[in-house]
C-alpha atoms as a PDB file:
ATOM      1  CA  UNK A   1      -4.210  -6.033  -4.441  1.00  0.00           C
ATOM      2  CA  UNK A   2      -1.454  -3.351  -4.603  1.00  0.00           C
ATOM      3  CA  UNK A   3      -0.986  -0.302  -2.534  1.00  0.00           C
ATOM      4  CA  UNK A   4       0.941   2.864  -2.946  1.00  0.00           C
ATOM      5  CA  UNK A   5       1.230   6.366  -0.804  1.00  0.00           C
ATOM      6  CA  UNK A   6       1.621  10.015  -1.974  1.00  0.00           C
ATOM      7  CA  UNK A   7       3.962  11.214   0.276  1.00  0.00           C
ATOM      8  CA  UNK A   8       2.860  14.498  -1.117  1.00  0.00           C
ATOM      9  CA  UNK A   9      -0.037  14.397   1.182  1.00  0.00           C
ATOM     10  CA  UNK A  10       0.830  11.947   3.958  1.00  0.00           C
ATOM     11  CA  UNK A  11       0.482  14.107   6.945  1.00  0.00           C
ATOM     12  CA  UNK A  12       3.012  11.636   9.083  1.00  0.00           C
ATOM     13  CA  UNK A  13       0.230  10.740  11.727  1.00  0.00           C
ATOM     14  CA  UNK A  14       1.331   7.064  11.649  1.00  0.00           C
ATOM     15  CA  UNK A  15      -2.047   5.328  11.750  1.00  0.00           C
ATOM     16  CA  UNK A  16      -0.967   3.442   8.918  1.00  0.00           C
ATOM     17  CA  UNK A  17       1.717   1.780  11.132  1.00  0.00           C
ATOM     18  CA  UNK A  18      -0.747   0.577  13.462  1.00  0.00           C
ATOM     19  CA  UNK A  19      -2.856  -1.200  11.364  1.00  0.00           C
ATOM     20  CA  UNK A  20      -0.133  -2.839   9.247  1.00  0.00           C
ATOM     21  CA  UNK A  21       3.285  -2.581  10.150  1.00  0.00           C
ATOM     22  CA  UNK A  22       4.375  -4.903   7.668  1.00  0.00           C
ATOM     23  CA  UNK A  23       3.503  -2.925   4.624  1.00  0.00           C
ATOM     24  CA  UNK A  24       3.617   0.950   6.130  1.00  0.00           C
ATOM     25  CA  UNK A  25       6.687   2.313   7.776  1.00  0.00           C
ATOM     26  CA  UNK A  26       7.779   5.563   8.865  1.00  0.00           C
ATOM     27  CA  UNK A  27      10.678   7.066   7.728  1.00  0.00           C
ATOM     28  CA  UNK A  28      13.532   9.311   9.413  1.00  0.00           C
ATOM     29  CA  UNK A  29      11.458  12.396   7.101  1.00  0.00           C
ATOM     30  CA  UNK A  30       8.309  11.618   8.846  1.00  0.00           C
ATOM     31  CA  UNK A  31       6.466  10.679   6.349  1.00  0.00           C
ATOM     32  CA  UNK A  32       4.946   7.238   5.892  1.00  0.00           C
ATOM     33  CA  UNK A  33       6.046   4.728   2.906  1.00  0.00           C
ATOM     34  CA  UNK A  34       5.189   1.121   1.749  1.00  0.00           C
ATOM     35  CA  UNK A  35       7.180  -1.983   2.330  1.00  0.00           C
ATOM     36  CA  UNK A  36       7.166  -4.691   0.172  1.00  0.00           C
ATOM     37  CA  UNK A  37       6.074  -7.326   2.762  1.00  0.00           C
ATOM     38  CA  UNK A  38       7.115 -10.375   0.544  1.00  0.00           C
ATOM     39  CA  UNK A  39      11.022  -8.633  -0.070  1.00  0.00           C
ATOM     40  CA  UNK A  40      11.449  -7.080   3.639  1.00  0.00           C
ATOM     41  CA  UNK A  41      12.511  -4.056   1.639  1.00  0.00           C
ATOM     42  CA  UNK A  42      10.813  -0.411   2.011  1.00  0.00           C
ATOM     43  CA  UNK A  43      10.275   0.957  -1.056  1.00  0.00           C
ATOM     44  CA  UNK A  44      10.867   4.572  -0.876  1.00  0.00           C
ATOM     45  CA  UNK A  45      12.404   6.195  -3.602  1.00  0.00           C
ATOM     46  CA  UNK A  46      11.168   8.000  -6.012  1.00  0.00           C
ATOM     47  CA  UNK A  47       7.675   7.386  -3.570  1.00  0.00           C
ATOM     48  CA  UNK A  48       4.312   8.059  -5.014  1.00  0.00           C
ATOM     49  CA  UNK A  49       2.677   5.495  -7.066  1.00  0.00           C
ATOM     50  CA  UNK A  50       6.147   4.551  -8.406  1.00  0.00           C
ATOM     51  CA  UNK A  51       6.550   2.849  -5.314  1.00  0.00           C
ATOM     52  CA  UNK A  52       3.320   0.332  -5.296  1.00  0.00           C
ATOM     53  CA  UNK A  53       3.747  -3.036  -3.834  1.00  0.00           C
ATOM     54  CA  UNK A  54       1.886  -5.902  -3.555  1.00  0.00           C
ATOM     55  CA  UNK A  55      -0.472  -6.870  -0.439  1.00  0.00           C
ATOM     56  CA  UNK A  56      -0.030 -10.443   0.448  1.00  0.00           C
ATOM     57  CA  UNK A  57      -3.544 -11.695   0.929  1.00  0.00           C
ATOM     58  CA  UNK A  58      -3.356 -12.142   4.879  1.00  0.00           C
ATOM     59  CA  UNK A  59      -3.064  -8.185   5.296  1.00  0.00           C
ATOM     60  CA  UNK A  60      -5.441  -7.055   2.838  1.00  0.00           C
ATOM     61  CA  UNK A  61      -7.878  -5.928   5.517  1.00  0.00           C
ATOM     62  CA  UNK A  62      -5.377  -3.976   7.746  1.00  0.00           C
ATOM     63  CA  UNK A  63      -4.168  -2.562   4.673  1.00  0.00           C
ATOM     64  CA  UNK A  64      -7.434  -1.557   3.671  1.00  0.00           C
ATOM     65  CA  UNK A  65      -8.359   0.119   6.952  1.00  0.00           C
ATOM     66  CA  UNK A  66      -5.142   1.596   6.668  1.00  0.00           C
ATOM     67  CA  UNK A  67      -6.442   3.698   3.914  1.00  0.00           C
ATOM     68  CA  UNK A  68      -9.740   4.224   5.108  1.00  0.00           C
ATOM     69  CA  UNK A  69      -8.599   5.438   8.357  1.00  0.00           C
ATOM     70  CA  UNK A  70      -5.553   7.675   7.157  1.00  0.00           C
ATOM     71  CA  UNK A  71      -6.073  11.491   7.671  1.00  0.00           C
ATOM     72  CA  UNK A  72      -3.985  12.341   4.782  1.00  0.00           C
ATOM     73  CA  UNK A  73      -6.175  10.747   2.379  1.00  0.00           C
ATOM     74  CA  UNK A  74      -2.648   9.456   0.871  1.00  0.00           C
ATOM     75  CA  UNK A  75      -3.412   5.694   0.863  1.00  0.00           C
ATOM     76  CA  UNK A  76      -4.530   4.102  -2.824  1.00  0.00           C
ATOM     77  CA  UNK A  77      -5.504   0.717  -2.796  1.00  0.00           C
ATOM     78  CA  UNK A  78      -5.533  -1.193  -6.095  1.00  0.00           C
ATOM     79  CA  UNK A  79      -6.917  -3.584  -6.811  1.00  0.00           C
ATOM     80  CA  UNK A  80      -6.043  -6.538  -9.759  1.00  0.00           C
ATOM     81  CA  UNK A  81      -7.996  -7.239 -12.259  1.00  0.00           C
ATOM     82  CA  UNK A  82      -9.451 -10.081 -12.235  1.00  0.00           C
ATOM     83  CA  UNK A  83      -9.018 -12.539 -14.837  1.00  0.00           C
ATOM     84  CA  UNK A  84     -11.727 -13.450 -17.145  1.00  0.00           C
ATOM     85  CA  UNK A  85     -11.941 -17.221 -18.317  1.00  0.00           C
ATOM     86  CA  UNK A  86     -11.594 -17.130 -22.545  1.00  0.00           C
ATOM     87  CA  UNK A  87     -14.594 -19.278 -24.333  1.00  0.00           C
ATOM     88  CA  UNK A  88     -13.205 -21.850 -25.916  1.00  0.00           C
ATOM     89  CA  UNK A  89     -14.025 -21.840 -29.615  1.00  0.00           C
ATOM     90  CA  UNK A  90     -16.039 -24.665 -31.692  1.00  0.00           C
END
């Protein structure tokens, strides 16, 4: 799973923090960004879905309630495909 935020419509409330302040942080602007938990590094710049980071399995729920709980609506979860096994021939 991967996560992004549109800063466009982050309304800087900070829920996001509370859930999981590994991947969300709140910037000096306000507004909330992601952090890539694995790197220790917030990725801010350019933002928006330029800036999506992988969710290490052991926050997936936070992050997810994260989303669901933000007021901005600014949260997108995405999720990975997941792989499908290839028939072998013969």
């Amino acid at each position: 799973m991967r996560v992004w935020i549109d800063q466009d419509l982050c309304t800087g409330d900070g829920l996001c923090t509370d859930h999981s302040p590994e991947v969300f942080v709140l910037l000096e602007d306000g507004i909330s960004y992601v952090r890539d938990a694995a790197a220790g590094v917030v990725v801010s710049d350019p933002g928006g879905r330029a800036c999506i980071v992988p969710v290490p399995g052991r926050l997936t729920a936070a992050v997810i309630d994260a989303a669901l709980d933000c007021p901005g609506e600014c949260i997108f979860v995405e999720h990975d495909p997941v792989p499908v096994p290839r028939r072998a021939d013969g």
